[in-house]
Protein backbone atom coordinates (compact mmCIF):
# COMPACT_ATOMS: atom_id res chain seq x y z
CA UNK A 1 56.05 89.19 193.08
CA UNK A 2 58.71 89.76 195.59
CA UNK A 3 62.41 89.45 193.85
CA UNK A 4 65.96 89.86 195.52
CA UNK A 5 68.27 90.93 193.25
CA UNK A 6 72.23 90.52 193.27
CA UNK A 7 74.26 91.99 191.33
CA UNK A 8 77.86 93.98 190.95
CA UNK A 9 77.44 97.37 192.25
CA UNK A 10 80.13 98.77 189.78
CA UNK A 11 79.50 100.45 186.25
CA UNK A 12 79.95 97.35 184.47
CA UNK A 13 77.09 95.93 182.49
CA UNK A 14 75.41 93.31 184.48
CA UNK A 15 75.63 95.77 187.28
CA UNK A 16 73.27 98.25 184.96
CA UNK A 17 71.38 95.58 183.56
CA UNK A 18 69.95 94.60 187.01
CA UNK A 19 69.38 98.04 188.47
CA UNK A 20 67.29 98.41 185.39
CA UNK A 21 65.52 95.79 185.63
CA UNK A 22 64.85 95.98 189.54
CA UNK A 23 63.71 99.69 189.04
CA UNK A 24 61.47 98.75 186.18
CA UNK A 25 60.18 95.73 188.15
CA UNK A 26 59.04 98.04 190.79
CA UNK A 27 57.30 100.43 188.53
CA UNK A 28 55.18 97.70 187.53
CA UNK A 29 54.19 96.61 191.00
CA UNK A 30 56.83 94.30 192.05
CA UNK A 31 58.49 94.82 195.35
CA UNK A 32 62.67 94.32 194.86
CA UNK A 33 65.43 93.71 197.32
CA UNK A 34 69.11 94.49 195.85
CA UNK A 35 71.60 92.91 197.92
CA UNK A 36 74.97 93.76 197.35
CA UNK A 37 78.36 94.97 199.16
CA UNK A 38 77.40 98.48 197.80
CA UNK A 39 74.53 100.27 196.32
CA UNK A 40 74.09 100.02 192.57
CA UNK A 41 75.44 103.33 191.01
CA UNK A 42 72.24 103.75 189.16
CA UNK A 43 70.39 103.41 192.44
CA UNK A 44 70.28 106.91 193.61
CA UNK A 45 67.01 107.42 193.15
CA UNK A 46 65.01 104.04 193.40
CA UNK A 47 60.93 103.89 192.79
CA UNK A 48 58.65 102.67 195.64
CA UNK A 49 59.06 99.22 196.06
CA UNK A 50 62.86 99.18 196.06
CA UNK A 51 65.06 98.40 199.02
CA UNK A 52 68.69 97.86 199.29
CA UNK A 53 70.98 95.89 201.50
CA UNK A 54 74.44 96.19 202.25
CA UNK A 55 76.67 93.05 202.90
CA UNK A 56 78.50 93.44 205.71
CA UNK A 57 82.41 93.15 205.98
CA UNK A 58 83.72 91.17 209.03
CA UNK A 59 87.61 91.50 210.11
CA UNK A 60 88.86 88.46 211.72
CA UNK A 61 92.71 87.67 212.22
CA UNK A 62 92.25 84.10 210.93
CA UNK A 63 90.48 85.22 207.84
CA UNK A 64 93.56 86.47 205.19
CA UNK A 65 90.65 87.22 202.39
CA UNK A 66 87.13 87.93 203.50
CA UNK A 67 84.89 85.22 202.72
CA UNK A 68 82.44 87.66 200.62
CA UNK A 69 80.29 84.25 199.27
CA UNK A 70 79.06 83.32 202.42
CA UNK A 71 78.66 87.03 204.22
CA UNK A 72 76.35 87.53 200.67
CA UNK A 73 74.86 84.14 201.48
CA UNK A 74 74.01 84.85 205.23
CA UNK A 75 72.87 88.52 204.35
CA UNK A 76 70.63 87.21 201.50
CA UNK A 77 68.84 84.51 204.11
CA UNK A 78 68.33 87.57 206.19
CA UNK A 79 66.69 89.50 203.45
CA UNK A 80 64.44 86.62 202.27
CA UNK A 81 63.04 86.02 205.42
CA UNK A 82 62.79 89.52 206.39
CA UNK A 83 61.08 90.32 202.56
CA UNK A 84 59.25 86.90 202.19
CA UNK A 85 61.18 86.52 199.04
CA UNK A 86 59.74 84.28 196.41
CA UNK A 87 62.56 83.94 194.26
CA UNK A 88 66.27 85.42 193.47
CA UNK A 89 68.16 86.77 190.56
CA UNK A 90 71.45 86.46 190.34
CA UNK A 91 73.70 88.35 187.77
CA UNK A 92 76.53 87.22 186.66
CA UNK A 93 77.44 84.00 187.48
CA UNK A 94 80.47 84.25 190.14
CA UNK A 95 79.87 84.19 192.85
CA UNK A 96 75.96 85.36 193.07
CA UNK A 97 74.84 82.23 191.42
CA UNK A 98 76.28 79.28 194.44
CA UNK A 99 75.26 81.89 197.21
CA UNK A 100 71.34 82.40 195.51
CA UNK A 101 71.73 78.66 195.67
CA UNK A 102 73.14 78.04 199.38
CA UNK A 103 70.15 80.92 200.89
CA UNK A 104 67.64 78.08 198.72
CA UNK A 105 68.84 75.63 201.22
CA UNK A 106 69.08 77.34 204.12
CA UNK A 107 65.45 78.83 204.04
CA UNK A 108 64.14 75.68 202.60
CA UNK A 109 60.54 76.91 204.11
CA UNK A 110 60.16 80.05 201.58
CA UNK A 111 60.48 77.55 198.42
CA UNK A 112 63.05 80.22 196.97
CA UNK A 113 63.37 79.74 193.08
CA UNK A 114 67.17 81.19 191.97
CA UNK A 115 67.35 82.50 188.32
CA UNK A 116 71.15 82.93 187.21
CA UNK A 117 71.60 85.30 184.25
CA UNK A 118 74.76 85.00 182.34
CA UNK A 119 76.37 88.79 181.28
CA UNK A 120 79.68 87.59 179.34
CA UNK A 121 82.72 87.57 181.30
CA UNK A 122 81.30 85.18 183.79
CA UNK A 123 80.86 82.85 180.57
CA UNK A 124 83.92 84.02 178.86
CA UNK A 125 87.14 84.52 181.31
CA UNK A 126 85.76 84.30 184.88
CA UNK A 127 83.64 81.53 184.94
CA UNK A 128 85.01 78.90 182.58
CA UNK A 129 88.64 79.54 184.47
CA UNK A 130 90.02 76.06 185.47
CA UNK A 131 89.43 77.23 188.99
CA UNK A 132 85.79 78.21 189.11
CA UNK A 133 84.76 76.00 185.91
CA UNK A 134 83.16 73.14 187.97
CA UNK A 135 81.45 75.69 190.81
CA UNK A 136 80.23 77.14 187.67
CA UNK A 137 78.62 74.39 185.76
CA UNK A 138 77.12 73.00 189.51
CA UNK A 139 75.57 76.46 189.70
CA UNK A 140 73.92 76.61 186.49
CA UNK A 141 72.90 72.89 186.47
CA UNK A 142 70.81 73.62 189.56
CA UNK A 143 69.33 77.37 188.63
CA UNK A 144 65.61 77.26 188.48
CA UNK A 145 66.55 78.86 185.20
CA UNK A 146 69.52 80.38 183.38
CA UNK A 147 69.32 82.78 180.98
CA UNK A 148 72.01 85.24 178.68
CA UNK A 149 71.82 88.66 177.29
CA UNK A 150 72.75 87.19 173.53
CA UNK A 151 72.50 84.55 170.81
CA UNK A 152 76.28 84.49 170.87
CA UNK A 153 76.87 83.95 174.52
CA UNK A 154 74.19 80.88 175.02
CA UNK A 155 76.15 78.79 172.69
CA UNK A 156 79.38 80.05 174.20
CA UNK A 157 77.90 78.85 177.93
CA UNK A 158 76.98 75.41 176.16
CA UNK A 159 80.35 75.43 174.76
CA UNK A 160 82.11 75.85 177.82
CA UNK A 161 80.02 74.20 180.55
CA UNK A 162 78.35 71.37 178.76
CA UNK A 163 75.05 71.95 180.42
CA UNK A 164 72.09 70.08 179.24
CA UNK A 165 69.91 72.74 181.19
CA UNK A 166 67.97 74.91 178.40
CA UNK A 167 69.33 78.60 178.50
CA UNK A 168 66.87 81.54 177.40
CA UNK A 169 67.95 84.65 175.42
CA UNK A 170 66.42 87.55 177.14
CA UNK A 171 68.34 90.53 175.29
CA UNK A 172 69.47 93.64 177.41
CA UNK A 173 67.39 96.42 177.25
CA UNK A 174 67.53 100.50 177.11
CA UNK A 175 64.11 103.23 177.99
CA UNK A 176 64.08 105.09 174.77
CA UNK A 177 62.67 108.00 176.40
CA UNK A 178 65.85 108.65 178.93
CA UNK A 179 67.81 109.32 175.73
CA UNK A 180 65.83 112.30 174.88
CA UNK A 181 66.99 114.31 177.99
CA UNK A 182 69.55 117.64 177.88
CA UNK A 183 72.96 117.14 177.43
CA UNK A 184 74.39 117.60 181.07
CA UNK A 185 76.73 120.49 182.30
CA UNK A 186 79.46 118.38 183.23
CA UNK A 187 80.07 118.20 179.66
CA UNK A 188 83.09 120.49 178.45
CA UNK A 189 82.75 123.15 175.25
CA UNK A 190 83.49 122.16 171.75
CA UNK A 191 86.63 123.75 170.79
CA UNK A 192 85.30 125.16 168.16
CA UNK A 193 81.57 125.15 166.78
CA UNK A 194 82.11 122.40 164.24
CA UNK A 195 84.05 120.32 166.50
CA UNK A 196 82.38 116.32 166.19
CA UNK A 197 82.59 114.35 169.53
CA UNK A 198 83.53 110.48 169.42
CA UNK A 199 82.47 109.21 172.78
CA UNK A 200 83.83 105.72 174.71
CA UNK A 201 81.81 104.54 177.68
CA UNK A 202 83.27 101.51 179.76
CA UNK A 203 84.85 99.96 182.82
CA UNK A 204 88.47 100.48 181.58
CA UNK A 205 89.56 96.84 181.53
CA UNK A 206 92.34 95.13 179.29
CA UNK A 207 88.99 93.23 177.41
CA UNK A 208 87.76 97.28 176.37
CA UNK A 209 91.17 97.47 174.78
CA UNK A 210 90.74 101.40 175.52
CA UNK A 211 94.20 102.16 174.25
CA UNK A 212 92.63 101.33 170.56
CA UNK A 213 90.38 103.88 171.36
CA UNK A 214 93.32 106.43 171.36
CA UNK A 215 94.93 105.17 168.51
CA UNK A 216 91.35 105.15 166.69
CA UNK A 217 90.68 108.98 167.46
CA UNK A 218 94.35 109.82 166.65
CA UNK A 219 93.90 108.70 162.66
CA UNK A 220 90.06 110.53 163.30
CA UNK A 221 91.89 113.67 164.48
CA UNK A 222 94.22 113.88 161.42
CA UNK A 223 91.74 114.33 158.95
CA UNK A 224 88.71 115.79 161.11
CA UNK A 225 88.28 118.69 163.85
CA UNK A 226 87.09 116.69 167.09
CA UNK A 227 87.44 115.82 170.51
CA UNK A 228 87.30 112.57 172.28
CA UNK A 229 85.16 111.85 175.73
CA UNK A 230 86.54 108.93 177.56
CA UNK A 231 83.80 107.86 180.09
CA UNK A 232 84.32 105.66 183.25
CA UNK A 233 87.39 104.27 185.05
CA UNK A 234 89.28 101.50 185.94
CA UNK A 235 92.83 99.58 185.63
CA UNK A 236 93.77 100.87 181.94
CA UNK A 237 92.73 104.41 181.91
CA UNK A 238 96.46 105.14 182.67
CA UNK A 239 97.52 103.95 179.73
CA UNK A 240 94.80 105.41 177.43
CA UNK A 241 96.49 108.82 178.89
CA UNK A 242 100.03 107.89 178.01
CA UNK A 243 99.18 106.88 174.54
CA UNK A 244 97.26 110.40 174.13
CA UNK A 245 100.27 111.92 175.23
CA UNK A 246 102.77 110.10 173.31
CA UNK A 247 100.44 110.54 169.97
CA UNK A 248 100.15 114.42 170.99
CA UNK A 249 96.72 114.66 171.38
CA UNK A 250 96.00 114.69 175.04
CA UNK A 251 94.84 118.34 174.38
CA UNK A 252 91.56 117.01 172.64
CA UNK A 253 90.90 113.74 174.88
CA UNK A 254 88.60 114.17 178.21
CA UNK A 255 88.19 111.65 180.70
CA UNK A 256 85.47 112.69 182.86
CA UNK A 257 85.67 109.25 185.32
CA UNK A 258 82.13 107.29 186.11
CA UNK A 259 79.22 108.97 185.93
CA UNK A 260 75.20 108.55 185.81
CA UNK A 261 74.74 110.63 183.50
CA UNK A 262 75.16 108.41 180.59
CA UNK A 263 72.40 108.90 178.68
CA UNK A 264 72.14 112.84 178.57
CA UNK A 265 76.23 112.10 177.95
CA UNK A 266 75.61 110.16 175.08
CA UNK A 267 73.16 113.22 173.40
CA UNK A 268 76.24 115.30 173.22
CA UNK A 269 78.50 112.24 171.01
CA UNK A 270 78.35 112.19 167.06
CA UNK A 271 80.19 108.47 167.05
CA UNK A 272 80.49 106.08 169.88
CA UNK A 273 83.88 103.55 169.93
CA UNK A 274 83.87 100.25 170.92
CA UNK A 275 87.08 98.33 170.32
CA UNK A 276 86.72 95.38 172.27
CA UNK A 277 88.31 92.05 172.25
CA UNK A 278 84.97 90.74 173.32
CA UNK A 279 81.33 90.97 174.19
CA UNK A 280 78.65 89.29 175.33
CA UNK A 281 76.54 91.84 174.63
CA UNK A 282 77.40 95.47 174.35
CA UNK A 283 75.43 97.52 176.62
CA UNK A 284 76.86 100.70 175.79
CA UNK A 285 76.66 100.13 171.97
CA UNK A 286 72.51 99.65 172.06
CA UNK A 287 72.66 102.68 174.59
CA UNK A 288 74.34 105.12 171.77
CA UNK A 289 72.42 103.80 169.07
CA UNK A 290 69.26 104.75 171.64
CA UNK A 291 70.43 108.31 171.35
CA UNK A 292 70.95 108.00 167.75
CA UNK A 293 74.82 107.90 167.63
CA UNK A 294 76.17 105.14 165.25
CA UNK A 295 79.02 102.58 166.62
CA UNK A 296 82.38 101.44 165.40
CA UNK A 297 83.23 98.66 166.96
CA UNK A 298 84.91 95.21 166.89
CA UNK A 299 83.36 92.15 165.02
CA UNK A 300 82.51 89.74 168.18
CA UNK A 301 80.58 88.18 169.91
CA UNK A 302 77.22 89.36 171.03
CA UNK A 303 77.86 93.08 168.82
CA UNK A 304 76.75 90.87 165.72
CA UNK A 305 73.11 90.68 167.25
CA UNK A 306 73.19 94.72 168.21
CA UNK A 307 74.87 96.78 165.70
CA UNK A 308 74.05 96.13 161.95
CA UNK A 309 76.94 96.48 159.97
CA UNK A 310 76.52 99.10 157.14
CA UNK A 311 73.28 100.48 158.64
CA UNK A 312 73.58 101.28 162.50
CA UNK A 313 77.10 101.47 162.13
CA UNK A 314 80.10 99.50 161.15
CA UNK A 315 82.37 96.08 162.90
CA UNK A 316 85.64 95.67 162.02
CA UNK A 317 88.27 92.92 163.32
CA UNK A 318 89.69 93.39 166.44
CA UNK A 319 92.72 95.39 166.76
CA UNK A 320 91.93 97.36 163.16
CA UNK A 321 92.22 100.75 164.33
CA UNK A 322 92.77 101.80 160.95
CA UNK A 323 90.00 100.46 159.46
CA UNK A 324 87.71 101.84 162.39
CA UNK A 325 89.35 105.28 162.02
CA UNK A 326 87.99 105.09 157.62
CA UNK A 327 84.66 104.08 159.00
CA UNK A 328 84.11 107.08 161.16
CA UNK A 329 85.70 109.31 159.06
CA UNK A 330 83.10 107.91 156.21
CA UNK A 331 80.64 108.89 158.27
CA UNK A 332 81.79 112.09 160.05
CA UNK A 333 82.36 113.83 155.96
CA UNK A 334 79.28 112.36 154.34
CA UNK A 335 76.53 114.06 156.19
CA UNK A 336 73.38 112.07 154.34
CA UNK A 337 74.68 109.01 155.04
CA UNK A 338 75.64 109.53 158.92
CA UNK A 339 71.92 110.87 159.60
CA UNK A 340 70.75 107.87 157.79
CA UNK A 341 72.82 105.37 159.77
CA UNK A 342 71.33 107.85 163.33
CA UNK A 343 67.95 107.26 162.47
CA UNK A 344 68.67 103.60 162.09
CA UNK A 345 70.25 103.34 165.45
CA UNK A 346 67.52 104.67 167.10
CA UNK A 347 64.86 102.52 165.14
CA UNK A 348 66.68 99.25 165.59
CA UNK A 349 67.19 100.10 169.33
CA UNK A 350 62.99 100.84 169.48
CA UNK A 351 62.40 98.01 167.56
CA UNK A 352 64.40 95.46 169.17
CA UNK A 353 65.72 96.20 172.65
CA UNK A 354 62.57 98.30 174.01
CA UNK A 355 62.33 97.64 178.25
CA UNK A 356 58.49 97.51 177.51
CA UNK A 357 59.09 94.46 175.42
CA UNK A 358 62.04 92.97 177.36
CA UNK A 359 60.80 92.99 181.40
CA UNK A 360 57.17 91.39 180.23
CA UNK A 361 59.98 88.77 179.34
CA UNK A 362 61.66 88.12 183.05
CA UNK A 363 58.23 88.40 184.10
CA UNK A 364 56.72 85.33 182.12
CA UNK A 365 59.68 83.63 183.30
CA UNK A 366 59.13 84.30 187.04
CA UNK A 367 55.78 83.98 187.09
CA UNK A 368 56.34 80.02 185.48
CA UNK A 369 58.76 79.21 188.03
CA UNK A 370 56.85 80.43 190.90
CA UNK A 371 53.72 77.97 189.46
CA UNK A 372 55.94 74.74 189.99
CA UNK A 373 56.81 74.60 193.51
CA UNK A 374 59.58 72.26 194.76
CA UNK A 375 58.62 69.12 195.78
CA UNK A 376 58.92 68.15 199.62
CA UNK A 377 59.16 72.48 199.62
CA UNK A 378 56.04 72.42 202.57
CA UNK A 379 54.44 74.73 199.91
């Protein structure tokens, strides 16, 4: 099959999800076009069979904000014609999903089927806003096919949309064997030999609620020798460093900015944090419990359907630092049970959330889209 893929460049997610899945697309024979305004950071080194294209920007006095929809749209016709694309995957709803549907218009002649996958924001804040809500709905009322990453965030699209379309759960997915690699240099030295690492991996946004992180590690601290490795970047990571100043422990907090590294990263944590005020899924949960590192985290959304409280880990409500501090400090002083709850991460993350058992899944669902072409399609 030949698949153009559109997706966020950043370290979000979606953005992962779909670099992933292009990569592991091409492995199996399929030949996959990202387009996007940059290239996907886990991109660097793409299989044969993977091409990227950049969207171009265009500086025009009359035009106060760049019209990024419909340079996407125009580069994407480009690409399909150029590829002989058979269908496109949009993810994340905003703005991917119109412009996959726009390039179906405008090459009419290639019969292009558009697949829209929902990641969580684009359900939960960007999407339903009062001033995208109807582009939304339009856009997943006319996908080929929509489909989200949990249980949780189907029923929250229904909820907020009021689609009659049926969604699919496809879960997000992790390659087990990528968690097995070194720890990476970039990593600093324990303090001190017995010094535990809790890790936090994320974009840095007000939903990550990174500053609960802080507070978390700071009750940790108090009662256990370790460090905390703050991974990624973005608008809050200022004020994760003020609180770690003003609770005195910037001396024992890292922030090491984005990185690719994340799964020889994760090999080095003993806990992994997860405070948010919501998920739709929680990437970076199922990729610690692939390395074996149980999550605290908040009791939301699509968490429920990847970490299993009491086993892989442990949910509290949101905003409990307290209670998250007890949980890892449970597990951090009673070494039986945290091995027990590491080897259950790592078998529930096999078990359920395996890429060989999750592509075969966007596969099927190509392949029955691209057997029903459009009517009056000149196919």
């Amino acid at each position: 099959m030949r698949i153009g893929i559109i997706c966020y460049p950043t370290h979000g997610g979606s953005g992962v999800v779909a670099t992933e899945l292009g990569k592991h697309l091409a492995e199996r024979g399929h030949e996959v076009a990202f387009i996007s305004y940059a290239a996907p950071l886990r991109l660097s080194h793409p299989p044969a069979g993977v091409s990227f294209h950049e969207v171009e920007v265009v500086e025009y006095p009359l035009l106060q904000n760049f019209p990024h929809t419909l340079a996407l749209a125009s580069k994407m016709v480009t690409v399909a014609r150029m590829k002989d694309l058979q269908l496109l995957h949009a993810h994340y709803a905003l703005p991917f999903a119109p412009a996959a549907l726009l390039v179906k218009q405008i090459a009419s002649e290639l019969d292009l089927k558009v697949v829209t996958t929902l990641h969580g924001t684009d359900v939960t804040e960007v999407g339903s806003h009062p001033a995208f809500l109807p582009v939304t709905r339009l856009a997943l009322k006319q996908s080929d096919a929509v489909t989200t990453v949990s249980h949780f965030l189907k029923e929250e699209a229904y909820r907020q949309f009021q689609v009659e379309k049926e969604i699919e759960v496809i879960y997000n997915f992790v390659d087990l064997d990528r968690h097995q690699a070194h720890p990476p240099s970039c990593v600093p030295p324990r303090d001190s030999p017995g010094q535990r690492t809790l890790m936090h991996i994320s974009n840095f946004r007000a939903v990550k609620r990174v500053v609960d992180v802080i507070e978390i590690f700071s009750y940790v601290a108090e009662e256990v020798d370790a460090r905390l490795i703050m991974v990624g970047d973005g608008p809050d990571t200022c004020h994760a460093l003020q609180k770690a100043l003003e609770l005195g422990i910037s001396d024992r907090v890292r922030f090491t900015g984005v990185t690719e590294e994340v799964e020889s990263l994760l090999r080095t944590a003993d806990l992994f944090l997860l405070p948010s005020q919501l998920e739709g899924f929680g990437l970076a949960a199922l990729e610690a419990m692939a390395s074996g590192v149980p999550v605290i985290a908040s009791d939301v959304g699509g968490l429920r359907e990847v970490v299993r409280h009491g086993e892989t880990g442990f949910l509290e409500g949101v905003g409990d630092t307290k209670a998250m501090a007890e949980d890892a400090i449970t597990l951090l002083t009673d070494h039986a049970l945290y091995e027990k709850f590491c080897e259950a991460a790592r078998k529930r993350a096999s078990e359920l959330f395996d890429y060989h058992d999750i592509i075969p899944q966007y596969e099927a669902l190509y392949e029955r889209l691209l057997k029903n072409p459009t009517p009056n399609s000149g196919k």
